[in-house]
Protein backbone atom coordinates (compact mmCIF):
# COMPACT_ATOMS: atom_id res chain seq x y z
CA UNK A 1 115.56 71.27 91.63
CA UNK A 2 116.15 73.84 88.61
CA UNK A 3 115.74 74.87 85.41
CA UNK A 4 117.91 74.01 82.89
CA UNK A 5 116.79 75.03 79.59
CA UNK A 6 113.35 76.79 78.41
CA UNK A 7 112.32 76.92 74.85
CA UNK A 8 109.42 79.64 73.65
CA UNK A 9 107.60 79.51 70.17
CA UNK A 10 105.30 82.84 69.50
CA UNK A 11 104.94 83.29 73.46
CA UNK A 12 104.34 87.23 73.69
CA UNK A 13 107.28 88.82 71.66
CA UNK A 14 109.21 86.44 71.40
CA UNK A 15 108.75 83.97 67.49
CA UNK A 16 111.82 81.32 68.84
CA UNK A 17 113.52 81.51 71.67
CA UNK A 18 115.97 79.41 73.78
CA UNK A 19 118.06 80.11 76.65
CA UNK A 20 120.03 77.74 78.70
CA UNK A 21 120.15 78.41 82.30
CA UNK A 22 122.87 78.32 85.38
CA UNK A 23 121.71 76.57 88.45
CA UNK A 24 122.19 79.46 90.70
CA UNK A 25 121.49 83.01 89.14
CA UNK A 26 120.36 84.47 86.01
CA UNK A 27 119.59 87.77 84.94
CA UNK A 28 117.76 88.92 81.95
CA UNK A 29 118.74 93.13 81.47
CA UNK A 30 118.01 95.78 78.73
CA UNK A 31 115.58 98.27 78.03
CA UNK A 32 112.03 97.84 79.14
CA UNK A 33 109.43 96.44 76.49
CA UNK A 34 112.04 93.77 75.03
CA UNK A 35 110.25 90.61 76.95
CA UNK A 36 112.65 90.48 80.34
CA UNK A 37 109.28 89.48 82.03
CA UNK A 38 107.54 87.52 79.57
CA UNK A 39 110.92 84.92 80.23
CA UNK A 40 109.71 85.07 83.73
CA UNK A 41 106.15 84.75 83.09
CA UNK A 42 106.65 81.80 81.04
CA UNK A 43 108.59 80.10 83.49
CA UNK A 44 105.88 81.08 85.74
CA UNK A 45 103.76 79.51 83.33
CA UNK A 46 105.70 75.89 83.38
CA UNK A 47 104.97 75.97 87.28
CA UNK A 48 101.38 77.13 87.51
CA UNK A 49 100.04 76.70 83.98
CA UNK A 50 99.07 79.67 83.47
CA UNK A 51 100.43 83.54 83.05
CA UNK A 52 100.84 85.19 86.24
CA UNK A 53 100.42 89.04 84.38
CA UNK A 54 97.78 87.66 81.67
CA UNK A 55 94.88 85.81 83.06
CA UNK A 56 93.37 85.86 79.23
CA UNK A 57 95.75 82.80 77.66
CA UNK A 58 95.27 83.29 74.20
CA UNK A 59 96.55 86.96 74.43
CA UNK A 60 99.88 85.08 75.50
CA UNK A 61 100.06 84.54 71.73
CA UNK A 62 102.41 86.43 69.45
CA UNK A 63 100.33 88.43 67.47
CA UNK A 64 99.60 87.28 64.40
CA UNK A 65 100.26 83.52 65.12
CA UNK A 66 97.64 80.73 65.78
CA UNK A 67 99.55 78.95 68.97
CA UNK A 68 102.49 79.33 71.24
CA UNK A 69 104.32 76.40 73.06
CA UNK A 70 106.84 77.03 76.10
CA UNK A 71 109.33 73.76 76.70
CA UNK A 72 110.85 73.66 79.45
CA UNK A 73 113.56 71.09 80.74
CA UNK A 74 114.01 70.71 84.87
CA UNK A 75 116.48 68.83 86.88
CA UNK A 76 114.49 67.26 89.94
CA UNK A 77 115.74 64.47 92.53
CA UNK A 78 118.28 63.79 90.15
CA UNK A 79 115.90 62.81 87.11
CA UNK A 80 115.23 64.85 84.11
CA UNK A 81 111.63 66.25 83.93
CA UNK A 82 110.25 67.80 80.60
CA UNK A 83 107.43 70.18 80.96
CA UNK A 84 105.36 71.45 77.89
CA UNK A 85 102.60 74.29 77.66
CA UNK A 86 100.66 74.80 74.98
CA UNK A 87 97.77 76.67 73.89
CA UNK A 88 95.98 76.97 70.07
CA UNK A 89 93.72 79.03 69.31
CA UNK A 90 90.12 78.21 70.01
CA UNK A 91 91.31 75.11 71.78
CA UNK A 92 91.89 74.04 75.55
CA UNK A 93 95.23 74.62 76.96
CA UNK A 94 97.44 71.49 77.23
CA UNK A 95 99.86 70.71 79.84
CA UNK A 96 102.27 67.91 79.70
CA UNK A 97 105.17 66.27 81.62
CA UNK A 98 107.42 63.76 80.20
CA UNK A 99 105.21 63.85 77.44
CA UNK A 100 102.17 62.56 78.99
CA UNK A 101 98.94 65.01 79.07
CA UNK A 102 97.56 66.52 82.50
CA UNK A 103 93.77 65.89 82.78
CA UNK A 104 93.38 68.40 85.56
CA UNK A 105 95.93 71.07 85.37
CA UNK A 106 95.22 70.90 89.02
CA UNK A 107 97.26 67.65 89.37
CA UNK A 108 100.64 69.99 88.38
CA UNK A 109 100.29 71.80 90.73
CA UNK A 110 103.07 71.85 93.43
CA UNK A 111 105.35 70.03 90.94
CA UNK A 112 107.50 72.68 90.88
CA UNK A 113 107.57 74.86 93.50
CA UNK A 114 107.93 78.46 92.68
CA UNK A 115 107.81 82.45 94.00
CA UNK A 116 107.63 85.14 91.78
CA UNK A 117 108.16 88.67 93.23
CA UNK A 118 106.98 91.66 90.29
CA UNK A 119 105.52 95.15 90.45
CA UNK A 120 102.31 93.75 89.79
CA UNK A 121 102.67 92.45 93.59
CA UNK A 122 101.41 96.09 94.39
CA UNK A 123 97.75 94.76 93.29
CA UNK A 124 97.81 92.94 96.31
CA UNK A 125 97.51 96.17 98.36
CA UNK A 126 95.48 98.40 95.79
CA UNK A 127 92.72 95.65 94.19
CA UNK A 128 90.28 93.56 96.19
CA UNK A 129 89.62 90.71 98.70
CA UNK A 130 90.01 88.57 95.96
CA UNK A 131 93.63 89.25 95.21
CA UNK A 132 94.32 88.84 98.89
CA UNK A 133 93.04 85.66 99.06
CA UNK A 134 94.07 84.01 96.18
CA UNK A 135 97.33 84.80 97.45
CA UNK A 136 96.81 82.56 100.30
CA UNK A 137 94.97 79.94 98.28
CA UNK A 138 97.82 79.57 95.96
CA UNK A 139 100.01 79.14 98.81
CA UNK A 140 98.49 76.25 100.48
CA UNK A 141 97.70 74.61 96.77
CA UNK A 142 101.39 73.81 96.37
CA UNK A 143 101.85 72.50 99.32
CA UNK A 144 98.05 71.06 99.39
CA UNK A 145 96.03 69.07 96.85
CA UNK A 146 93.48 68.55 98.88
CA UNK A 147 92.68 71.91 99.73
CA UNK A 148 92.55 72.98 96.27
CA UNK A 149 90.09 70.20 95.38
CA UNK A 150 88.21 72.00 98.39
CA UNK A 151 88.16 75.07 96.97
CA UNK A 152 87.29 74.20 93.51
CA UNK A 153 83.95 72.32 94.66
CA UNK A 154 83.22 75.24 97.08
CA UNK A 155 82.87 77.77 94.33
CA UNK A 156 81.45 75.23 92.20
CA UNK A 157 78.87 74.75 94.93
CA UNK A 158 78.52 78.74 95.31
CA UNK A 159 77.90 79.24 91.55
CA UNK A 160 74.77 76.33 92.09
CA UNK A 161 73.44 78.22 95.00
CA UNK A 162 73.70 81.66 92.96
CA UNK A 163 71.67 79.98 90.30
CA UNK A 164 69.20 78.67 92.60
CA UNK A 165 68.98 81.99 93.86
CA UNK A 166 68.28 83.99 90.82
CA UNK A 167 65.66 81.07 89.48
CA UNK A 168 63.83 81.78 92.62
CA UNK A 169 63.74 85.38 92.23
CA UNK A 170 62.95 85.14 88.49
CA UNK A 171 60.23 82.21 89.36
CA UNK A 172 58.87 83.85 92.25
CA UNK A 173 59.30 80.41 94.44
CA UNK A 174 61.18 79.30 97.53
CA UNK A 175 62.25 75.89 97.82
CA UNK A 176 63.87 75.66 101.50
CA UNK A 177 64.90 71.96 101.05
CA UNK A 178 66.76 72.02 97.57
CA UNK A 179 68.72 75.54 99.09
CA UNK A 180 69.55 73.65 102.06
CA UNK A 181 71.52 71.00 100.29
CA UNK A 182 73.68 73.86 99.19
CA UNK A 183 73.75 75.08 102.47
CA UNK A 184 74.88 71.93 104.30
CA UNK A 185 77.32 71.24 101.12
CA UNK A 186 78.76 74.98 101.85
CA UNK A 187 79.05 74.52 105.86
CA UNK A 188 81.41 71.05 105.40
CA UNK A 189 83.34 72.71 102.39
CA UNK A 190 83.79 76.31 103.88
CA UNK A 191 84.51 75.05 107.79
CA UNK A 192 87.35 72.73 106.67
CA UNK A 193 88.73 75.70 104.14
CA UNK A 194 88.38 78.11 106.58
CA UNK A 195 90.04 75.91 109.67
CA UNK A 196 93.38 75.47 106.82
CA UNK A 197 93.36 78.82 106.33
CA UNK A 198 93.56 79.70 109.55
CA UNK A 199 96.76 77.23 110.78
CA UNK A 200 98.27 78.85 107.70
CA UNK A 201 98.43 82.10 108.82
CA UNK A 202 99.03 81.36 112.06
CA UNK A 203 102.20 79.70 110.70
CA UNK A 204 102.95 82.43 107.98
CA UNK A 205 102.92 85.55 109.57
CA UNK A 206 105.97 85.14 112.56
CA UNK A 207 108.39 83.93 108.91
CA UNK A 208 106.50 87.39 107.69
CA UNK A 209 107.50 89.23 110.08
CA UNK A 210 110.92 88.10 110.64
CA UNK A 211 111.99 88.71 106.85
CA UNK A 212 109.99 92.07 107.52
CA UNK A 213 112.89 92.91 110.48
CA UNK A 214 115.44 91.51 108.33
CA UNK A 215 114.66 93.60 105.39
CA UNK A 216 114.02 97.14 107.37
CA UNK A 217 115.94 96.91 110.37
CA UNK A 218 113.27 96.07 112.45
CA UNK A 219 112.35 100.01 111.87
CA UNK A 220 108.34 99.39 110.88
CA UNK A 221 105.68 97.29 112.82
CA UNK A 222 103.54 95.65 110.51
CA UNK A 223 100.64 93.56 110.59
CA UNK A 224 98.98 90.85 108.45
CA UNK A 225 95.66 90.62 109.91
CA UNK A 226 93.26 87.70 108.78
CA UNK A 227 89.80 88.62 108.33
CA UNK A 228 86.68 86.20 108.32
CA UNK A 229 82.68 85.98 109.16
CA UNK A 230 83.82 81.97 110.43
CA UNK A 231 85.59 83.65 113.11
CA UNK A 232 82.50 84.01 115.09
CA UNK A 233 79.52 81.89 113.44
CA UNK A 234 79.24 78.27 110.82
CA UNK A 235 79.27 78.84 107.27
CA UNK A 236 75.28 76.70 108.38
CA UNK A 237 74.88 80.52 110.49
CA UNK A 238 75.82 82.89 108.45
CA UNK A 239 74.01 80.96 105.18
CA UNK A 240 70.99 80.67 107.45
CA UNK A 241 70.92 84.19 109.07
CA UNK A 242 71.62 85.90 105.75
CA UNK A 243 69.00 83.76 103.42
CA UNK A 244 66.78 87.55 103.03
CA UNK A 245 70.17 89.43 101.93
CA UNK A 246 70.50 86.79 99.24
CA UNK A 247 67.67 86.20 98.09
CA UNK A 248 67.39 90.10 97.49
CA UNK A 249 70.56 90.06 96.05
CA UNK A 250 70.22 87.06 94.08
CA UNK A 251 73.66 85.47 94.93
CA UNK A 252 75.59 84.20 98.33
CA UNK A 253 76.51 87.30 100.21
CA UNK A 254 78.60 85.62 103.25
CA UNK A 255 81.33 83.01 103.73
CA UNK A 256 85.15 82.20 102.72
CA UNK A 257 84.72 83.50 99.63
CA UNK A 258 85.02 87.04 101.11
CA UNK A 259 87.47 86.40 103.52
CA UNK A 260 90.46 88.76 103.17
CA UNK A 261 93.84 89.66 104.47
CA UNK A 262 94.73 93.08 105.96
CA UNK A 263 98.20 94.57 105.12
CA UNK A 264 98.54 96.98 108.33
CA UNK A 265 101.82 99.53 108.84
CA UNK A 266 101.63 100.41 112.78
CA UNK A 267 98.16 99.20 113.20
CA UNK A 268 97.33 101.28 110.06
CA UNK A 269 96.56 100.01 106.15
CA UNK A 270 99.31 100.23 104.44
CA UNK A 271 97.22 101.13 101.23
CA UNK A 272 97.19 104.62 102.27
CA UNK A 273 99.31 104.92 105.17
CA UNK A 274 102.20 103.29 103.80
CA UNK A 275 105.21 104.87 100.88
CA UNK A 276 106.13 103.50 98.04
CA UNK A 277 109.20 101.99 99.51
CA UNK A 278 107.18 101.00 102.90
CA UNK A 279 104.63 98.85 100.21
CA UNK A 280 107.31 97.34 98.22
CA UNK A 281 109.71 96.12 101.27
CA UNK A 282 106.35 94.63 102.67
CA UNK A 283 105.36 92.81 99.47
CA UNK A 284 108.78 91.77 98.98
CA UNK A 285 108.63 90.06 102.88
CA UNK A 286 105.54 88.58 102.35
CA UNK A 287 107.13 87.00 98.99
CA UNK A 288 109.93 85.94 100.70
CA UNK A 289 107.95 84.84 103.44
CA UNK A 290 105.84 82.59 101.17
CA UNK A 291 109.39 80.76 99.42
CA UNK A 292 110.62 79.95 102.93
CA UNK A 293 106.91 78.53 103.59
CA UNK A 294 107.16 76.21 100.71
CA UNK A 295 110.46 75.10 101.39
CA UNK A 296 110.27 74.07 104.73
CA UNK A 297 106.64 72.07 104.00
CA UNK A 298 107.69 70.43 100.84
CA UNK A 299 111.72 70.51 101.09
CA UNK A 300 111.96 71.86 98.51
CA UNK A 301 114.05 75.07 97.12
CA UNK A 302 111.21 76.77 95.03
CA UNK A 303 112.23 78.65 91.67
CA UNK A 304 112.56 82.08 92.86
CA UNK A 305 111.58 84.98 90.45
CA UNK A 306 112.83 88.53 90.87
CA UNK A 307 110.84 90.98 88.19
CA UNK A 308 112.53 94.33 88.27
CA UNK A 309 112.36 94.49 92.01
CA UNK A 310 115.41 96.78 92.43
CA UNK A 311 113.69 99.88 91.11
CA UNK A 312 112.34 102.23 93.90
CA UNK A 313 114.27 100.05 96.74
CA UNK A 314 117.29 102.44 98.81
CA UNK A 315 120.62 100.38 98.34
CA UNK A 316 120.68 99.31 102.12
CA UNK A 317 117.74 97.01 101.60
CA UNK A 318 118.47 95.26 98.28
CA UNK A 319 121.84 94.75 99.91
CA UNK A 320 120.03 93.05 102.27
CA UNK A 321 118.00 90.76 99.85
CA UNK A 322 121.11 90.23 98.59
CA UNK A 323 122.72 88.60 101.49
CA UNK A 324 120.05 86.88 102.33
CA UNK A 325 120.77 84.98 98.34
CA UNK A 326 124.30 84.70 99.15
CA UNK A 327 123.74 82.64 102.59
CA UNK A 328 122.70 79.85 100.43
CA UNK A 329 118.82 79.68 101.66
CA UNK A 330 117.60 80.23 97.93
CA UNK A 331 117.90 77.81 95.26
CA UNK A 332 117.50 78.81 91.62
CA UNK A 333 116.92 82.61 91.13
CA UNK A 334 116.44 85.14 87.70
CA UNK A 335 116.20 88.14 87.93
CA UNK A 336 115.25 90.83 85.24
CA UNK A 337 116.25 94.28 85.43
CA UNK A 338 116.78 97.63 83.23
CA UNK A 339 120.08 98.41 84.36
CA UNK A 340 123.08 95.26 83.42
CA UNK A 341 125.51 97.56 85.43
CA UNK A 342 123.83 97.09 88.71
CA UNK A 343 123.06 93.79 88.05
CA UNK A 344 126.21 92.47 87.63
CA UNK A 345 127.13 94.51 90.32
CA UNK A 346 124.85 92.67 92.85
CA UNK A 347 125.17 89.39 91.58
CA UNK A 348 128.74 89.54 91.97
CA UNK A 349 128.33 90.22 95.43
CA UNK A 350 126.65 86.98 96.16
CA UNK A 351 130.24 84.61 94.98
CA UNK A 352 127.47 82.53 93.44
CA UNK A 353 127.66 81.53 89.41
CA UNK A 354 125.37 83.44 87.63
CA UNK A 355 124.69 84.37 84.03
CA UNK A 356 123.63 87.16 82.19
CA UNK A 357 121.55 87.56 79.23
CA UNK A 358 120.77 90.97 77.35
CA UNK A 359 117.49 90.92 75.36
């Protein structure tokens, strides 16, 4: 599977815009602020259906114009398959393939499988729980439909029981048997998320930490650690124990929707223990981690998306992300960076076709 062609109209900077791709490797280069990543993003954007920098769509218009449209054209199983993403102001996003409309952008995804490795990995380490575990849950959602159709009716089911919660407080009532439907709808939704969750990462982290070895020598110990109140009680526990905490707080205080994932350097966080370099080679093996995931569960090569990743990396370890490209693992990979010297430099290295475009 690839990308052959991709066509943007008033996405970001760019009015009209077409670029026709190589199968193996292409590289977008020039100064920064030209759009090198808002390519990437809106192949991102064919994939997920949504901006991976911009979680607000209709800032993904150009300013100044009502719409934007991204066309892309992918080679799959031998077939031709024509995805289209669209957005107009003031209207719902529309997703297409092979011309027919997506009811639930949902159904995409998994379609085409893809990894995108940016700076704005580094939010991963620095923001919250949430980033953390929407890393996971995006994971297991390509590979998974019907985990994501978990997830979406557990938070539906948590934004009920937060309602419920604040109309009790605001009523001054208590109505055990209406909050326990939540509760029992919770305990079915957030044991099976949690039990996925867990084989995940029990199948994750070894691939972690064998790209982690590959990529530093083997000279750091590092540790993903999963965190979770289902380790030791039911969702039915915890929502039972903790029914005073919420109702004082007015919204669900325990559960899989604070799980999260700790990024440890020698047993320590890597948020504060860890350099810049230590932080980026990590994120980059959890990245890499995550393609080889999706490739050996859906056999699939997944689009691979390197944003300016060779800044702040020593030349022995992108010479080792290198070789790991050039033992014919990857599939399709672009690449953006501010320097076309270097870049040509490295991709030459890899005896792989590539192209080269200069924004």
């Amino acid at each position: 599977m690839y990308l052959k062609k991709i066509s943007l109209f008033n996405y970001k900077n760019f009015s009209e815009a077409s670029f026709d791709f190589d199968s193996k490797i292409n590289c977008f280069v020039g100064k920064n602020g030209i759009g090198k990543t808002n390519v990437l993003d809106a192949i991102y954007h064919l994939s997920c259906g949504k901006s991976y920098f911009n979680p607000l769509a209709v800032q993904n218009i150009k300013h100044g114009e009502e719409f934007f449209v991204i066309d892309g054209e992918f080679e799959k199983n031998d077939r031709a398959e024509q995805i289209v993403c669209s957005l107009k102001k003031n209207q719902k996003k529309i997703l297409k393939r092979n011309g027919k409309q997506y009811e639930k952008f949902s159904d995409h995804i998994g379609f085409i499988p893809l990894v995108i490795i940016s700076p704005a990995d580094r939010d991963l380490i620095v923001e919250g729980s949430e980033t953390r575990r929407k890393f996971i849950d995006n994971v297991i959602s390509q590979l998974d439909s019907s985990y994501l159709k978990q997830l979406i009716q557990y938070q539906k089911t948590i934004n009920q029981r937060n309602a419920l919660l604040k109309y009790f407080a605001l009523n001054h009532v208590f109505e055990k048997d209406t909050l326990q439907i939540y509760n029992d709808q919770l305990n079915n939704l957030g044991d099976a998320i949690f039990e996925k969750r867990k084989q995940f990462l029990s199948d994750f982290i070894p691939i972690f930490n064998q790209y982690h070895q590959q990529i530093t020598d083997s000279e750091e110990t590092v540790q993903l650690v999963y965190e979770s109140h289902l380790f030791n009680n039911t969702m039915l526990q915890l929502l039972e124990e903790n029914i005073s905490k919420d109702r004082a707080l007015q919204y669900t205080s325990v559960g899989i929707h604070k799980d999260d994932l700790s990024f440890e350097i020698d047993s320590y966080p890597i948020k504060k223990f860890g350099s810049q370099g230590q932080q980026k080679s990590f994120l980059i093996a959890l990245k890499l981690a995550q393609f080889d995931f999706v490739k050996k569960q859906s056999g699939e090569k997944p689009i691979l998306l390197f944003d300016d990743i060779f800044d702040k990396l020593d030349e022995t370890r992108v010479s080792k992300i290198v070789a790991m490209v050039n033992n014919d693992e990857f599939g399709q990979l672009f690449i953006s960076d501010t320097h076309p010297e270097r870049t040509e430099n490295i991709v030459k290295t890899t005896h792989q076709s590539y192209k080269i475009f200069p924004l």
